[in-house]
N, C-alpha and C. Protein backbone atom coordinates (compact mmCIF):
# COMPACT_ATOMS: atom_id res chain seq x y z
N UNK A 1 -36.03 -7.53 26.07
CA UNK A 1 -34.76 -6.84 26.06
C UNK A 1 -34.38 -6.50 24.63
N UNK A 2 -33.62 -5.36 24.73
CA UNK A 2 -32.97 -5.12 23.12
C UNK A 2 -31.60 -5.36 22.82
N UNK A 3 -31.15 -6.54 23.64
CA UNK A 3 -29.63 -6.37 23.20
C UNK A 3 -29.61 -7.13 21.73
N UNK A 4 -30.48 -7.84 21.29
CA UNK A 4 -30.52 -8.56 19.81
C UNK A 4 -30.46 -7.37 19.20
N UNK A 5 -31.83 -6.47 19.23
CA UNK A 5 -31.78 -5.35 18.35
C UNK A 5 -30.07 -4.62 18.27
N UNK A 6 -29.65 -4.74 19.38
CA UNK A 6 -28.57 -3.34 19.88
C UNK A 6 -27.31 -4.41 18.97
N UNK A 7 -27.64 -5.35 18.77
CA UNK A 7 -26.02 -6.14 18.09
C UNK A 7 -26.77 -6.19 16.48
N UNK A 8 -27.72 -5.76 16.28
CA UNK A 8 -27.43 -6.05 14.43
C UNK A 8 -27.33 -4.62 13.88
N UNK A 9 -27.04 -3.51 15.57
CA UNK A 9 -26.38 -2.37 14.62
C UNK A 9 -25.04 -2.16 14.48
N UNK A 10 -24.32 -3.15 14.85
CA UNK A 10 -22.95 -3.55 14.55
C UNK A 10 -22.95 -3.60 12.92
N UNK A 11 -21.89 -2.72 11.99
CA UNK A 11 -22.03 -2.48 10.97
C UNK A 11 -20.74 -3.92 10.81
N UNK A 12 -21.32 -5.43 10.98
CA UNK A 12 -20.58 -5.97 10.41
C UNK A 12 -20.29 -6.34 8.74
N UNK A 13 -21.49 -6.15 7.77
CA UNK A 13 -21.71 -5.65 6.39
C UNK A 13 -20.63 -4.82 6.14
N UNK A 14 -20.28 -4.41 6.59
CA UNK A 14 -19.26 -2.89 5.99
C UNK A 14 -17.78 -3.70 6.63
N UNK A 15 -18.11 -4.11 7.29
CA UNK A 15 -16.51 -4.23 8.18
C UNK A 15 -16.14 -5.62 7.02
N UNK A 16 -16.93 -6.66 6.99
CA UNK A 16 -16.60 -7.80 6.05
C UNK A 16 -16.21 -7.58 4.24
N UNK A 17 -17.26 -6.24 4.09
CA UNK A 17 -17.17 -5.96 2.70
C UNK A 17 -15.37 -4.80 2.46
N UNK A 18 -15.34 -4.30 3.65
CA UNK A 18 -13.84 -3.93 3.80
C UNK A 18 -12.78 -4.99 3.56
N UNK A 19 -12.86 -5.51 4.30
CA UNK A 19 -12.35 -6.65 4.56
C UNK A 19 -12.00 -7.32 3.33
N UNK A 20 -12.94 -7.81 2.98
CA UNK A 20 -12.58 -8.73 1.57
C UNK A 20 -11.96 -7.89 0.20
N UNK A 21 -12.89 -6.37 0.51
CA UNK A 21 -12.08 -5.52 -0.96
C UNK A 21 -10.67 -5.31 -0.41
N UNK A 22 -9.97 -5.29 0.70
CA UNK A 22 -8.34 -5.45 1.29
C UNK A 22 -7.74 -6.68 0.78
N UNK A 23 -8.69 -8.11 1.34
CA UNK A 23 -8.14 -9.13 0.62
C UNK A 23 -7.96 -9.04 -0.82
N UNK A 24 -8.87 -8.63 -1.54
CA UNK A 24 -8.84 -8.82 -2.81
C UNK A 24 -7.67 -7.68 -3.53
N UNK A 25 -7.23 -6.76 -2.82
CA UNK A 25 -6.47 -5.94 -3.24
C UNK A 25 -5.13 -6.05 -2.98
N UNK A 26 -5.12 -6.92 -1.68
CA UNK A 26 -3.52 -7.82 -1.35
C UNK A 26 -3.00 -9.07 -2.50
N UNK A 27 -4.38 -10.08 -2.69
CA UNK A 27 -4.20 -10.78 -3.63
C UNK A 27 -3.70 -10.44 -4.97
N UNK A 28 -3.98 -9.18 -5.31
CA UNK A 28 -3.79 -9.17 -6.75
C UNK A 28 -2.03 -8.43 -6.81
N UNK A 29 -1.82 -7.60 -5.44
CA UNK A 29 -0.28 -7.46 -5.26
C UNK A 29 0.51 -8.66 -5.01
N UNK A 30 0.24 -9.65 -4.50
CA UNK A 30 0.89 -10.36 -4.55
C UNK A 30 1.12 -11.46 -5.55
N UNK A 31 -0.13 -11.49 -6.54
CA UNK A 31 0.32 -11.31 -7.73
C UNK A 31 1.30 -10.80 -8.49
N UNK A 32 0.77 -9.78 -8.29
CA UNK A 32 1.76 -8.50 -9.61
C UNK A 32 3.61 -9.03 -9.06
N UNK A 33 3.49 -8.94 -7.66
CA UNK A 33 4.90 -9.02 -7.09
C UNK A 33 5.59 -10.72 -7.84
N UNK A 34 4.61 -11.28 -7.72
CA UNK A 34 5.25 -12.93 -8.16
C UNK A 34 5.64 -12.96 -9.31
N UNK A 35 5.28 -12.13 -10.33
CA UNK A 35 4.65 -12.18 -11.70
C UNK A 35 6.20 -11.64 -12.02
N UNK A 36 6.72 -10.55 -11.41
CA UNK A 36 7.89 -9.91 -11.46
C UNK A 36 9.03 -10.61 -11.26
N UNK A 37 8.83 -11.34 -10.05
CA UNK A 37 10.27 -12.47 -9.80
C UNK A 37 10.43 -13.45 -10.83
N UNK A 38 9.50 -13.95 -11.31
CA UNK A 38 8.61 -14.99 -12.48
C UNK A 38 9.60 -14.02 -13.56
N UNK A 39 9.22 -13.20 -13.60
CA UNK A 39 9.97 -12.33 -14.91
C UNK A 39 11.27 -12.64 -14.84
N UNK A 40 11.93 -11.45 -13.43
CA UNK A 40 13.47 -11.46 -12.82
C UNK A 40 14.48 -13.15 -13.20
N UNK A 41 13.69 -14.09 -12.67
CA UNK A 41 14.07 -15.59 -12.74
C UNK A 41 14.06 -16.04 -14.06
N UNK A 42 12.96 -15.28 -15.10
CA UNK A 42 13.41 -16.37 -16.72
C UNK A 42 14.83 -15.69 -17.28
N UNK A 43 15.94 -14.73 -16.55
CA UNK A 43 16.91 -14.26 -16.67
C UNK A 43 17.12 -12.59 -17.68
N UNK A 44 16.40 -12.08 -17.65
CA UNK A 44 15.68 -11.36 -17.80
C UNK A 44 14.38 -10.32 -17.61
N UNK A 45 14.81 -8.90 -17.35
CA UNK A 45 13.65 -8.31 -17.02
C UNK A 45 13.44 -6.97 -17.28
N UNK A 46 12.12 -6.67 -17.44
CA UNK A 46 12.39 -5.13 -18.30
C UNK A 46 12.55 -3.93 -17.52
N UNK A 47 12.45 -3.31 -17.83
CA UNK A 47 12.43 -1.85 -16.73
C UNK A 47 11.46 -1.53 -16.92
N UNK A 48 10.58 -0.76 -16.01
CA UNK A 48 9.41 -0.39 -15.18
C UNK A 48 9.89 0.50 -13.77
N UNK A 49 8.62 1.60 -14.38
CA UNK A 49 8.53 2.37 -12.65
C UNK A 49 7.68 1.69 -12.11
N UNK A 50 7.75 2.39 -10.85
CA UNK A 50 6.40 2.32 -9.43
C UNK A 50 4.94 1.74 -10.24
N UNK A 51 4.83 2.57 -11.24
CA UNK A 51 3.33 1.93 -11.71
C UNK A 51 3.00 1.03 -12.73
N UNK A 52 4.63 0.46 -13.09
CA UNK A 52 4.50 -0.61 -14.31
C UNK A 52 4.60 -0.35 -15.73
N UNK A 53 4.90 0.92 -15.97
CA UNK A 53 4.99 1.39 -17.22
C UNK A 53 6.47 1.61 -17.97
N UNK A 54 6.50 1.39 -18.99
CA UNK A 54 7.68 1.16 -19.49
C UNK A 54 8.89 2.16 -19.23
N UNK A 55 10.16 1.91 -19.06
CA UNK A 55 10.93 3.30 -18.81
C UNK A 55 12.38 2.95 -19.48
N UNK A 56 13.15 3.81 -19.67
CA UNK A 56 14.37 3.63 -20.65
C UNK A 56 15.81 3.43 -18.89
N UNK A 57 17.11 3.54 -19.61
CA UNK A 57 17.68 3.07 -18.54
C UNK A 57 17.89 4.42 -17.10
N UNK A 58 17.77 5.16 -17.79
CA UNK A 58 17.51 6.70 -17.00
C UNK A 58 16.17 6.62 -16.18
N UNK A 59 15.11 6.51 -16.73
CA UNK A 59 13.69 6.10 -15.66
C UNK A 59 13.05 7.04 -16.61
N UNK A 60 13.03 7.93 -17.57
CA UNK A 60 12.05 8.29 -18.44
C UNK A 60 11.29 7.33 -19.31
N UNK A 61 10.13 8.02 -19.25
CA UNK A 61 9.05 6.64 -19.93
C UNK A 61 9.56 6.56 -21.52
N UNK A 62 9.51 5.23 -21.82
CA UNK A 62 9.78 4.33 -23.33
C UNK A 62 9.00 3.76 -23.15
N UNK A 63 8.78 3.70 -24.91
CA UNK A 63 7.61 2.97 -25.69
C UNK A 63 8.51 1.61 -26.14
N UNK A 64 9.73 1.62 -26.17
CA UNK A 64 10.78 0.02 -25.98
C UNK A 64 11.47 -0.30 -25.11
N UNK A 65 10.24 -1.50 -24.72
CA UNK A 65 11.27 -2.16 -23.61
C UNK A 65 12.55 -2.61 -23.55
N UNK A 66 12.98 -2.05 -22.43
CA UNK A 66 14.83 -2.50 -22.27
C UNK A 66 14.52 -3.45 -21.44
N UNK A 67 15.74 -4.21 -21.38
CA UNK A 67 15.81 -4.92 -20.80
C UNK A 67 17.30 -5.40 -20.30
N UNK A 68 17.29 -5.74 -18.96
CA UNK A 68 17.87 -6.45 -17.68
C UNK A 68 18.60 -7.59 -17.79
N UNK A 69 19.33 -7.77 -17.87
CA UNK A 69 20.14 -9.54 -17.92
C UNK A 69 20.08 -9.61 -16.16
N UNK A 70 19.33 -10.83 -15.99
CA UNK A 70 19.78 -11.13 -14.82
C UNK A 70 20.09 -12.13 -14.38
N UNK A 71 20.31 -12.90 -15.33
CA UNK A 71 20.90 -14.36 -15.04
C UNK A 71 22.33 -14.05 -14.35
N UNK A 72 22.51 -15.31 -13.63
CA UNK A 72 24.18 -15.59 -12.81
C UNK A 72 24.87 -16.36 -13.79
N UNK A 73 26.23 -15.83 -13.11
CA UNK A 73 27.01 -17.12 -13.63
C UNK A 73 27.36 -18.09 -12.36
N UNK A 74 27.39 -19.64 -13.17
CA UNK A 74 27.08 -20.65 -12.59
C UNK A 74 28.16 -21.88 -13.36
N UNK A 75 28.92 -22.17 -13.24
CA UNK A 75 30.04 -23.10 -13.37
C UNK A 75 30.56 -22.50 -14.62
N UNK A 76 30.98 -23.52 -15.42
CA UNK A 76 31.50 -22.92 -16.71
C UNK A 76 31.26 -24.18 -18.32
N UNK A 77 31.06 -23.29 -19.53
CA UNK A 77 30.75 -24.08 -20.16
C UNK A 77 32.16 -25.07 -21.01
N UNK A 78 31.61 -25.49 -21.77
CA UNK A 78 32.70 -26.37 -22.79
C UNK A 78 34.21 -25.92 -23.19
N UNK A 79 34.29 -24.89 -23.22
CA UNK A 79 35.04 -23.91 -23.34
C UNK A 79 36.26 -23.05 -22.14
N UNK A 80 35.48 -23.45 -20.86
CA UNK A 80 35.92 -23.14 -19.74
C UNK A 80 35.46 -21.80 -19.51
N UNK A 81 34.28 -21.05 -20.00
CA UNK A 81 34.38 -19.88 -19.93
C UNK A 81 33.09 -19.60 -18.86
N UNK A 82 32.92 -18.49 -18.35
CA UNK A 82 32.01 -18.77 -16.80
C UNK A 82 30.34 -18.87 -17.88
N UNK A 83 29.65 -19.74 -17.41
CA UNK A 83 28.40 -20.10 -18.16
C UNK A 83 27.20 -19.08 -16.72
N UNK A 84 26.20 -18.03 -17.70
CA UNK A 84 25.21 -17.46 -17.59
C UNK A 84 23.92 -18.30 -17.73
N UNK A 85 23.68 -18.43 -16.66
CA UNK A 85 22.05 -19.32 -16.54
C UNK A 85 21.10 -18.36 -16.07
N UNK A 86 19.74 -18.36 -16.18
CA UNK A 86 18.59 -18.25 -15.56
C UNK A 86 18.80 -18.63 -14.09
N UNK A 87 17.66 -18.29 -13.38
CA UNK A 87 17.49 -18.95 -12.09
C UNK A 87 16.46 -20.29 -12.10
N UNK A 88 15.57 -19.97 -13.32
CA UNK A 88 14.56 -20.67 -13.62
C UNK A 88 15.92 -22.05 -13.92
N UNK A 89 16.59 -21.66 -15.12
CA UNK A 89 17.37 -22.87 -15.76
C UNK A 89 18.10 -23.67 -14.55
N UNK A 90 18.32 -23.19 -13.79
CA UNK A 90 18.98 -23.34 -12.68
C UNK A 90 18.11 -24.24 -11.35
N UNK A 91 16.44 -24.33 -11.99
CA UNK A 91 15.94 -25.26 -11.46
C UNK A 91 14.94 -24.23 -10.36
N UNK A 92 15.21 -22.53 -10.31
CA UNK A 92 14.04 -21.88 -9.53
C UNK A 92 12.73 -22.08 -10.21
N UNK A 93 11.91 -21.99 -9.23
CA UNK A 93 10.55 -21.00 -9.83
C UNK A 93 10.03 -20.16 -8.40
N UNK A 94 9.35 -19.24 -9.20
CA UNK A 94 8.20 -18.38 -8.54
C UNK A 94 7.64 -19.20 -7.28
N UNK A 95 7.77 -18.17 -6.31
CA UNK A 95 6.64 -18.77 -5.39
C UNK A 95 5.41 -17.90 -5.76
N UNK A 96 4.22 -17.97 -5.58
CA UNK A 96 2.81 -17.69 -5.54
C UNK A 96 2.59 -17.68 -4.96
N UNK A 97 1.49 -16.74 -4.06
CA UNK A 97 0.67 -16.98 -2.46
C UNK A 97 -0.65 -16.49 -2.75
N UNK A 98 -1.84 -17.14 -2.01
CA UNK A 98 -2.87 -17.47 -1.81
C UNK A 98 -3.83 -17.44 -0.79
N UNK A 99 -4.42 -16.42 -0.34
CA UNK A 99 -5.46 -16.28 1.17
C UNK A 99 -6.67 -17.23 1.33
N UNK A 100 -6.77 -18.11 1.69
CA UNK A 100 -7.17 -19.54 1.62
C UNK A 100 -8.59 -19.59 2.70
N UNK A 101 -8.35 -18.33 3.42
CA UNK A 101 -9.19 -18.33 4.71
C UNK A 101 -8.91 -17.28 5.73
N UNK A 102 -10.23 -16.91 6.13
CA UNK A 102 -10.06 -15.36 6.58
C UNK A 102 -11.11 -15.35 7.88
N UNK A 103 -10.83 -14.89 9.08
CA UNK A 103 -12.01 -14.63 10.66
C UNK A 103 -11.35 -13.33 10.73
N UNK A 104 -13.32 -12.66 10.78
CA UNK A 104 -13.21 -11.36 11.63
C UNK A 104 -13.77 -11.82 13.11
N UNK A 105 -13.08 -11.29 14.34
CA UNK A 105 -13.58 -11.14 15.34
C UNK A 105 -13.51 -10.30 15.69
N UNK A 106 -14.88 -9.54 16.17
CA UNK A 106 -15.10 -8.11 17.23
C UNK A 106 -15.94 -8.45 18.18
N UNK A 107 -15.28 -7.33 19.10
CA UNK A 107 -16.13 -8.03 20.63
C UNK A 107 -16.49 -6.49 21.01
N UNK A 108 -17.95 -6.50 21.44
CA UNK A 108 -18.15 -5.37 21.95
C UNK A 108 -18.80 -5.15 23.48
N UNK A 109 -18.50 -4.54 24.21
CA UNK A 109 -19.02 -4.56 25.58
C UNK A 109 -20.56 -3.94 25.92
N UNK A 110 -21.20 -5.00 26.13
CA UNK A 110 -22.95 -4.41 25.98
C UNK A 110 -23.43 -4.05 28.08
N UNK A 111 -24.05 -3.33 28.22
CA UNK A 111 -24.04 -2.64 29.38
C UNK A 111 -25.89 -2.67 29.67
N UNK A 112 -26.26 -3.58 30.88
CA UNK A 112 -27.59 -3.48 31.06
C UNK A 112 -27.94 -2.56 31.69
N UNK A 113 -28.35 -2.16 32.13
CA UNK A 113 -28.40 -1.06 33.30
C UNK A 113 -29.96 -0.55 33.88
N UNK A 114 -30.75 -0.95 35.11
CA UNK A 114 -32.18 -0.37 35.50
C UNK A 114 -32.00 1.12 35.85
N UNK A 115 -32.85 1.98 35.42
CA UNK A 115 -32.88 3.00 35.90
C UNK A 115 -33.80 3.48 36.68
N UNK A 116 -34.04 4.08 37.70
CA UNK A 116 -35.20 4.36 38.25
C UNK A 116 -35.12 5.77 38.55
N UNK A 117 -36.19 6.57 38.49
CA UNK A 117 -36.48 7.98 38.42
C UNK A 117 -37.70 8.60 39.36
N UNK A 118 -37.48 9.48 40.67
CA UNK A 118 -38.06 9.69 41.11
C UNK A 118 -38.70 11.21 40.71
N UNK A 119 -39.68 11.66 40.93
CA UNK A 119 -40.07 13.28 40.93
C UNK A 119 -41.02 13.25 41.98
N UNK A 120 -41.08 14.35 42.16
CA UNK A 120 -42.34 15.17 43.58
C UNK A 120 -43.15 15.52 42.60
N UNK A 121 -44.31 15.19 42.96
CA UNK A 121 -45.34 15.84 42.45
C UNK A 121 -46.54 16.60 43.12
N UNK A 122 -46.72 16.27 44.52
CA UNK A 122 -47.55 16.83 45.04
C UNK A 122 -46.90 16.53 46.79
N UNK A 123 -47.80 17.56 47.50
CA UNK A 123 -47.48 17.68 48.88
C UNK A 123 -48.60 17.37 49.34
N UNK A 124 -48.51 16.51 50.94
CA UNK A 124 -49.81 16.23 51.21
C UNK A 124 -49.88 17.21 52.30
N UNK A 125 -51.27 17.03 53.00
CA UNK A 125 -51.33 18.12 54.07
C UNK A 125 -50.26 17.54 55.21
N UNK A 126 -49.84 16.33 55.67
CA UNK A 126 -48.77 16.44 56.44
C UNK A 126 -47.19 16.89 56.01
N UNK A 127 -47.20 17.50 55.19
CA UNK A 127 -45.80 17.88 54.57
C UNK A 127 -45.14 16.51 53.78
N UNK A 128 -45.71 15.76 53.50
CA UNK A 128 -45.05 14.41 53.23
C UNK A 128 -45.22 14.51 51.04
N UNK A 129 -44.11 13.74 50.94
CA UNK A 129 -44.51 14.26 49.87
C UNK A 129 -44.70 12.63 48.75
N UNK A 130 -45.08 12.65 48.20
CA UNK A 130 -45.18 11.49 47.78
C UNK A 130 -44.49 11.63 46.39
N UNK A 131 -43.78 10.53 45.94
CA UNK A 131 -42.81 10.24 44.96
C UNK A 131 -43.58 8.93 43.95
N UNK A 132 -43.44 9.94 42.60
CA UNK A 132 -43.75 9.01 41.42
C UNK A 132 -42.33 7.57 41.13
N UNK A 133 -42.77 6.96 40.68
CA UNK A 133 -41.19 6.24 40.09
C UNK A 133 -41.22 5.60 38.95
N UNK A 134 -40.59 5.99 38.05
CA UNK A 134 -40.66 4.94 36.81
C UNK A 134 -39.49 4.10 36.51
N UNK A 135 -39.61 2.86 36.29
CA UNK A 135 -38.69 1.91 36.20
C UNK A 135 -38.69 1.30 34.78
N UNK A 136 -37.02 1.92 34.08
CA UNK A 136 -37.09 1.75 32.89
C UNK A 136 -35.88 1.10 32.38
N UNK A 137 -35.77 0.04 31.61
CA UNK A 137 -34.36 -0.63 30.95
C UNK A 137 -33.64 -0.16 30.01
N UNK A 138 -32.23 0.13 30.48
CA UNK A 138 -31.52 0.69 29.53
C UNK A 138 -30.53 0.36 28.89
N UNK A 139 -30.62 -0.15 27.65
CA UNK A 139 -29.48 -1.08 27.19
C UNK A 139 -28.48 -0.25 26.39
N UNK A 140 -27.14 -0.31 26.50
CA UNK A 140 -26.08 0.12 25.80
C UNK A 140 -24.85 -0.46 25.25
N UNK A 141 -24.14 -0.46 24.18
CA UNK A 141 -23.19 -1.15 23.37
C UNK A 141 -22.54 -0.37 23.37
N UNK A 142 -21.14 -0.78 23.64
CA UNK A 142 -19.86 0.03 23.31
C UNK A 142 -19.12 -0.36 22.74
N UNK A 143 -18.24 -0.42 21.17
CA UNK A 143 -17.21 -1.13 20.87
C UNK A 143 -15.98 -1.03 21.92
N UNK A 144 -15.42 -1.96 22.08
CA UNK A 144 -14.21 -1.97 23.08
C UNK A 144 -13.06 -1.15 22.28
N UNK A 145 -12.79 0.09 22.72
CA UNK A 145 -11.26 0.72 22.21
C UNK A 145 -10.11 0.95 23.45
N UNK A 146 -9.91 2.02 23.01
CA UNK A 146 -8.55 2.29 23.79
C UNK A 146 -9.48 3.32 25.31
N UNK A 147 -10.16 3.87 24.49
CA UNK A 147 -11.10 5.23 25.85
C UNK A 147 -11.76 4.51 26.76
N UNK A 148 -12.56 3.57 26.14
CA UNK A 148 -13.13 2.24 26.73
C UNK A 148 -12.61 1.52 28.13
N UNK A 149 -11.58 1.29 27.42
CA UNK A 149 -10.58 0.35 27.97
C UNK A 149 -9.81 1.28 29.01
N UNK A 150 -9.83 2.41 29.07
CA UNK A 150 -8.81 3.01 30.10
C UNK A 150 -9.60 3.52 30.86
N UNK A 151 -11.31 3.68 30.76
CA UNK A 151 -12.29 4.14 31.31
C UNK A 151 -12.89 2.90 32.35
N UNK A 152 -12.93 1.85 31.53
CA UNK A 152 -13.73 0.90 32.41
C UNK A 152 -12.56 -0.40 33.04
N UNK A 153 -11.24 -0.02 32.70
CA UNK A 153 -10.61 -1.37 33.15
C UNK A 153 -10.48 -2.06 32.32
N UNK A 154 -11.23 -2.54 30.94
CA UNK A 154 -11.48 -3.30 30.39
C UNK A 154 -10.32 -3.40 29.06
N UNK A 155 -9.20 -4.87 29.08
CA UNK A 155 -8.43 -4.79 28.47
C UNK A 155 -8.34 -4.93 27.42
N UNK A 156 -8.43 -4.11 25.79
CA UNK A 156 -8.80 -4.07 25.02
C UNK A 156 -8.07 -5.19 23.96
N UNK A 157 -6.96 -5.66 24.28
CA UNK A 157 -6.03 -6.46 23.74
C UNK A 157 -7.03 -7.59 22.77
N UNK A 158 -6.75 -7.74 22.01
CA UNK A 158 -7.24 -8.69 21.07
C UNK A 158 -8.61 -7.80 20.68
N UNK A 159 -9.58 -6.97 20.98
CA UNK A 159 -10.53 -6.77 20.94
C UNK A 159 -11.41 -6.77 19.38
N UNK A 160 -10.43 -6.86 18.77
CA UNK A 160 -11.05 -6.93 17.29
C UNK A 160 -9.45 -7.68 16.83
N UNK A 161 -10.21 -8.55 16.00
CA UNK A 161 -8.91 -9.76 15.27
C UNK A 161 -9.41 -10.10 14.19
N UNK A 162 -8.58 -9.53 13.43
CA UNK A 162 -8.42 -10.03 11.94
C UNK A 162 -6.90 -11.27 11.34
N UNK A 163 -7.89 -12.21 11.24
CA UNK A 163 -6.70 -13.46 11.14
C UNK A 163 -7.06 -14.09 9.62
N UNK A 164 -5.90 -14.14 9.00
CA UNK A 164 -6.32 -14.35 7.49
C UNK A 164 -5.08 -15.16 7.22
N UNK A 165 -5.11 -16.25 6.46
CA UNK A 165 -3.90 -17.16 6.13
C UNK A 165 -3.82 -17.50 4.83
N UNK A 166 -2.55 -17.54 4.83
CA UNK A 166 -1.66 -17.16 3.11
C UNK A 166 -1.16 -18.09 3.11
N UNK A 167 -1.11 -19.33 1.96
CA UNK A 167 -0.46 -20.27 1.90
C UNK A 167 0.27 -20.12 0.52
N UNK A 168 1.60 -20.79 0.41
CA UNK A 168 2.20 -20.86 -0.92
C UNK A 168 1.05 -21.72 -2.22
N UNK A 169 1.36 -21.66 -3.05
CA UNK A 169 0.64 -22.57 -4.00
C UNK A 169 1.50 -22.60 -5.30
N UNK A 170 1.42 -23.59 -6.42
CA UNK A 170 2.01 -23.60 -7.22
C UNK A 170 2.00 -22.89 -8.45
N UNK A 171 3.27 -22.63 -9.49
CA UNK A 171 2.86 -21.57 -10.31
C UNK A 171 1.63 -22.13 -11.55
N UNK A 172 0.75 -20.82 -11.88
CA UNK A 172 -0.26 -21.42 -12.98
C UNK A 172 0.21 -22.28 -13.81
N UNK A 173 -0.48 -23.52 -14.20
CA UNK A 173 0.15 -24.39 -15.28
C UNK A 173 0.82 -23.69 -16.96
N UNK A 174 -0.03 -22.17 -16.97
CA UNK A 174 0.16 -21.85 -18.58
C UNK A 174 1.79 -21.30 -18.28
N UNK A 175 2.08 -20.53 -16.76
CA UNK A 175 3.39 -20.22 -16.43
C UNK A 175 4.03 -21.45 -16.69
N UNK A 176 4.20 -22.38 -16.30
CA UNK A 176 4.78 -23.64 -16.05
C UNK A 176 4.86 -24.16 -17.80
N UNK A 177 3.77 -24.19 -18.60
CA UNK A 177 3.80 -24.40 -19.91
C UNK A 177 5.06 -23.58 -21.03
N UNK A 178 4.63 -22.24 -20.43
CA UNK A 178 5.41 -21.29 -20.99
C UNK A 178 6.99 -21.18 -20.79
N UNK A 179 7.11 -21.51 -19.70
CA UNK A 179 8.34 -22.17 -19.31
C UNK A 179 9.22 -22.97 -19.76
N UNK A 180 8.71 -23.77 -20.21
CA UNK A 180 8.85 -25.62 -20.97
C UNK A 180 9.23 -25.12 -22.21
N UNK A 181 8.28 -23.91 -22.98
CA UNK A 181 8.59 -24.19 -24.62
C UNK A 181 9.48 -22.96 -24.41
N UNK A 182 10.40 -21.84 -23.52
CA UNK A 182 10.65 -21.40 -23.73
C UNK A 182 12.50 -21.64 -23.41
N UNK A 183 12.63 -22.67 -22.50
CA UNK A 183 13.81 -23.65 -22.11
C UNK A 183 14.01 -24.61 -23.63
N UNK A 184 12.53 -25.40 -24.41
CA UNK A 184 13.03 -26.03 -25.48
C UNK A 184 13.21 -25.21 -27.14
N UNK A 185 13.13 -24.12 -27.25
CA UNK A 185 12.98 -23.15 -28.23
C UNK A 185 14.42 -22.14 -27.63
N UNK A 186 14.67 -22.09 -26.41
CA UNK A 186 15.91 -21.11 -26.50
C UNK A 186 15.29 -19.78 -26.35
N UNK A 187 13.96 -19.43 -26.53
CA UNK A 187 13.68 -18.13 -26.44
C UNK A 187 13.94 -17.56 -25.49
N UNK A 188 14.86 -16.25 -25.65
CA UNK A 188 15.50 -15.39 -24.86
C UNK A 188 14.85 -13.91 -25.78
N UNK A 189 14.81 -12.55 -24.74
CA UNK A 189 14.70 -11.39 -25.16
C UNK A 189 15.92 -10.98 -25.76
N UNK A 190 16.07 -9.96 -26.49
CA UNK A 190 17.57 -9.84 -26.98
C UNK A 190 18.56 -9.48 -25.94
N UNK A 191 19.43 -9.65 -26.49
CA UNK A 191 20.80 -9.16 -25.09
C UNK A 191 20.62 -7.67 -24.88
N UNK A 192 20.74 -7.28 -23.33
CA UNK A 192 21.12 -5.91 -23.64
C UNK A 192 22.50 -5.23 -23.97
């Protein structure tokens, strides 16, 4: 039989190598996105368009970064006057996320089927005619879709599953470092 042959033309190579260049292209957004709150949270943040490049308070591109106060106010200091913290100072950080583990499943509907084939080939002198027959195996694969599925009954639901899991994780230690000397040094961007 050829259904071995008929399943390693399942282009799962391509579907996995998809697959992972998606993962790898989610990962690094969800990066970039953390990296930003990480920013937003040290109380402060610059302006940037859509593609990360510097922009003035109008949205035309600058070569000097402006910058965002975004710290809250949060009780009040010595003075009684309302005190501006970080979110970080305030005890936030960044969440981070992480795809830890990833299943492709595809299911495809494989179809055996005998065929048998008659022809006339000759007449005998009683009018009778005698019949050749060839008996031949015919194997066929169908990915399960929607045409499939409304053609044969066959309920396509789940038929291909992509299940991939994202767990939180903690921020990089040099974030976490950078953090530390920048709470004991006071370093702040200038006010805007």
């Amino acid at each position: 039989m050829a259904i071995g042959h008929e399943l390693l033309n399942v282009p799962m190579g391509d579907m996995i190598r998809q697959m992972a260049f998606a993962i790898a292209d989610a990962q690094l957004d969800l990066d970039e996105s953390s990296a930003r709150v990480a920013e937003m949270m040290s109380g402060y943040r610059v302006l940037r368009d859509a593609d990360g490049n510097l922009v003035d308070a109008t949205g035309k591109a600058s070569a000097t970064p402006v910058y965002v106060d975004t710290r809250v106010t949060f009780g009040r200091d010595a003075a009684n006057k309302p005190e501006k913290l970080s979110m970080m100072e305030l005890g936030f950080t960044p969440t981070f996320y992480q795809f830890i583990e990833t299943v492709i499943e595809v299911k495809i509907a494989i179809r055996v089927t005998r065929e048998r084939a008659y022809d006339t080939k000759e007449q005998t002198k009683s009018n009778q005619y005698r019949l050749r027959s060839s008996n031949g195996l015919k194997v066929t694969t169908t990915t399960v879709d929607a045409s499939y599925s409304s053609k044969y009954g066959y309920s396509a639901e789940g038929s291909s599953l992509l299940r991939t899991k994202l767990v939180p994780v903690p921020p990089p230690p040099v974030l976490e470092e950078r953090i530390r000397r920048m709470f004991e040094q006071n370093d702040k961007p200038p006010t805007p």
